[in-house]
C-alpha atoms as a PDB file:
ATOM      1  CA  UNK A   1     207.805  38.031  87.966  1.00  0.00           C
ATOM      2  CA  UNK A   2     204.256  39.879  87.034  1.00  0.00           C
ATOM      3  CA  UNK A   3     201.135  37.416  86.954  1.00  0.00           C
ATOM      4  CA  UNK A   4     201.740  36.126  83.405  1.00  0.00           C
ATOM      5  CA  UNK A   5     204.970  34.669  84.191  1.00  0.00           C
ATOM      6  CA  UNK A   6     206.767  37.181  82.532  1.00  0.00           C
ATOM      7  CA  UNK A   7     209.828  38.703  84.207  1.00  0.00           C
ATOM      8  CA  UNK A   8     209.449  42.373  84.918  1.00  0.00           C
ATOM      9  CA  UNK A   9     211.966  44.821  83.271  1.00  0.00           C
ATOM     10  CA  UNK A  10     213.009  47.981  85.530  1.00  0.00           C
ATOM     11  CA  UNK A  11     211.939  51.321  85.142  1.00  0.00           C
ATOM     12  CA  UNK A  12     214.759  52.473  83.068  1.00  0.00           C
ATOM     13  CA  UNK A  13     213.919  49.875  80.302  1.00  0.00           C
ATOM     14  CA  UNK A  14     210.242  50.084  80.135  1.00  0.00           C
ATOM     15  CA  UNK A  15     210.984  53.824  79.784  1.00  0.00           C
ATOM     16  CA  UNK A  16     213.589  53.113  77.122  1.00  0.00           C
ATOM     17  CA  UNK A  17     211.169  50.887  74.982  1.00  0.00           C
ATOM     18  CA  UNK A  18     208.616  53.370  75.380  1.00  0.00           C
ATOM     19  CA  UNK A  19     210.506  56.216  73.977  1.00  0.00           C
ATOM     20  CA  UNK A  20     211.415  53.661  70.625  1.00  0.00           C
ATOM     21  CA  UNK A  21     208.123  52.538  70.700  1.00  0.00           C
ATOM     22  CA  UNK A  22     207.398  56.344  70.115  1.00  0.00           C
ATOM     23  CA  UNK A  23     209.999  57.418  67.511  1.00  0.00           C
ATOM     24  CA  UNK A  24     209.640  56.027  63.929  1.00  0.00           C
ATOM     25  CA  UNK A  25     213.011  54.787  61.915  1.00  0.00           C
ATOM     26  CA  UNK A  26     212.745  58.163  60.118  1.00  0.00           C
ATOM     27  CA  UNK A  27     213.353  60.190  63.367  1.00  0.00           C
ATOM     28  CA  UNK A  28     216.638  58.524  64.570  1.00  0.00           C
ATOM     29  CA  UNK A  29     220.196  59.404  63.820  1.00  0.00           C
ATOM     30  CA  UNK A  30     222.849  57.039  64.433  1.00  0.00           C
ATOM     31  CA  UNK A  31     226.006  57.919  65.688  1.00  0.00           C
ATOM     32  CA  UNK A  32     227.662  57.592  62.364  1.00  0.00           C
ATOM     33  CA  UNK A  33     225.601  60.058  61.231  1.00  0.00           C
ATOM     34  CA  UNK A  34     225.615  62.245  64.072  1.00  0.00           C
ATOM     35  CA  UNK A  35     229.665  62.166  63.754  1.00  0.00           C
ATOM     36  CA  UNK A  36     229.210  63.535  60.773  1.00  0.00           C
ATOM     37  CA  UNK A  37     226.678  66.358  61.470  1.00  0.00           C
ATOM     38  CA  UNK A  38     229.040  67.680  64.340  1.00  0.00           C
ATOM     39  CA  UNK A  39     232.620  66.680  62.201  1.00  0.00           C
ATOM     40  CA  UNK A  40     233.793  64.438  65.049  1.00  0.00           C
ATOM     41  CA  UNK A  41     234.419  60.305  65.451  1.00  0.00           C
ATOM     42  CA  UNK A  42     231.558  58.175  65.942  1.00  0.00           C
ATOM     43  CA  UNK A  43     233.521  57.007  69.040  1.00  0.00           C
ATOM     44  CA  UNK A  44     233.185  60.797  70.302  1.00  0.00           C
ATOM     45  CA  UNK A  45     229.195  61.057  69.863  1.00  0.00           C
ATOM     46  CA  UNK A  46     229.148  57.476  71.501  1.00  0.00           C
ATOM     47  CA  UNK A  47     231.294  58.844  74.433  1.00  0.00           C
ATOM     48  CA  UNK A  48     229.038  61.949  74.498  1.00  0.00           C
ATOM     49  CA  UNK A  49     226.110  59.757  74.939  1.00  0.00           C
ATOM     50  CA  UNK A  50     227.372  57.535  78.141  1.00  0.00           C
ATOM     51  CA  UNK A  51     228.190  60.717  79.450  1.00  0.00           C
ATOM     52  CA  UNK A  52     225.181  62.324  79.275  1.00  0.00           C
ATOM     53  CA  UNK A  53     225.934  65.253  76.912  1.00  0.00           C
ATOM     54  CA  UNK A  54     223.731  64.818  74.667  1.00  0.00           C
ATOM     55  CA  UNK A  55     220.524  62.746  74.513  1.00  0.00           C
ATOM     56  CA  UNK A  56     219.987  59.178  73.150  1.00  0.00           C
ATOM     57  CA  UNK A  57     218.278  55.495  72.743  1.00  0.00           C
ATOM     58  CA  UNK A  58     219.839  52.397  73.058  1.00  0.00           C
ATOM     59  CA  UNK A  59     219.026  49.440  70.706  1.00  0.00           C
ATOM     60  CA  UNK A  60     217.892  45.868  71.374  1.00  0.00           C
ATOM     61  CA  UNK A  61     221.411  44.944  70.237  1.00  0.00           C
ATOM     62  CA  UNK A  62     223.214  48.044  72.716  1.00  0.00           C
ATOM     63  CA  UNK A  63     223.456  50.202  69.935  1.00  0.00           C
ATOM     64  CA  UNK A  64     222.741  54.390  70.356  1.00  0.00           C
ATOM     65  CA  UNK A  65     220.594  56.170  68.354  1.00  0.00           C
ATOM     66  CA  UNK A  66     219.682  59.910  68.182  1.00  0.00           C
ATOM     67  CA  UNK A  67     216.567  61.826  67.593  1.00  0.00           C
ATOM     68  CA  UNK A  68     216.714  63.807  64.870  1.00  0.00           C
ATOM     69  CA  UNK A  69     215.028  67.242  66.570  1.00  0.00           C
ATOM     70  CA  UNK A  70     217.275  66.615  69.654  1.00  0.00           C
ATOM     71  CA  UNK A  71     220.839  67.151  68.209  1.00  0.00           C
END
């Protein structure tokens, strides 16, 4: 726990809430959209995403989202 009583998040999310804290609404894809972009199933750009192919955020809620001048 840090000195305000808070508990501490790892590295990985601090990074990951930095990077959203960074990109605005207008910047992010989701992976409907992406689907659609590349002609595949969402389920495919979601797959792509655990697997590291191709770059993306994660929600609060565990969804993925996609920046815009990355894909």
């Amino acid at each position: 726990m840090s000195e305000d009583g808070n508990v501490e998040t790892n590295g990985r999310a601090r990074e990951v809430a930095r990077l959203q804290a960074e990109a605005s609404d207008d910047d992010l894809l989701t992976s409907a959209e992406v689907a659609s972009l590349f002609g595949v199933d969402r389920r495919t750009v979601v797959l792509w995403a655990k697997r590291g192919r191709i770059p993306a955020l994660r929600t609060s809620g565990g969804q993925h989202r996609f920046r815009a001048e990355e894909i």
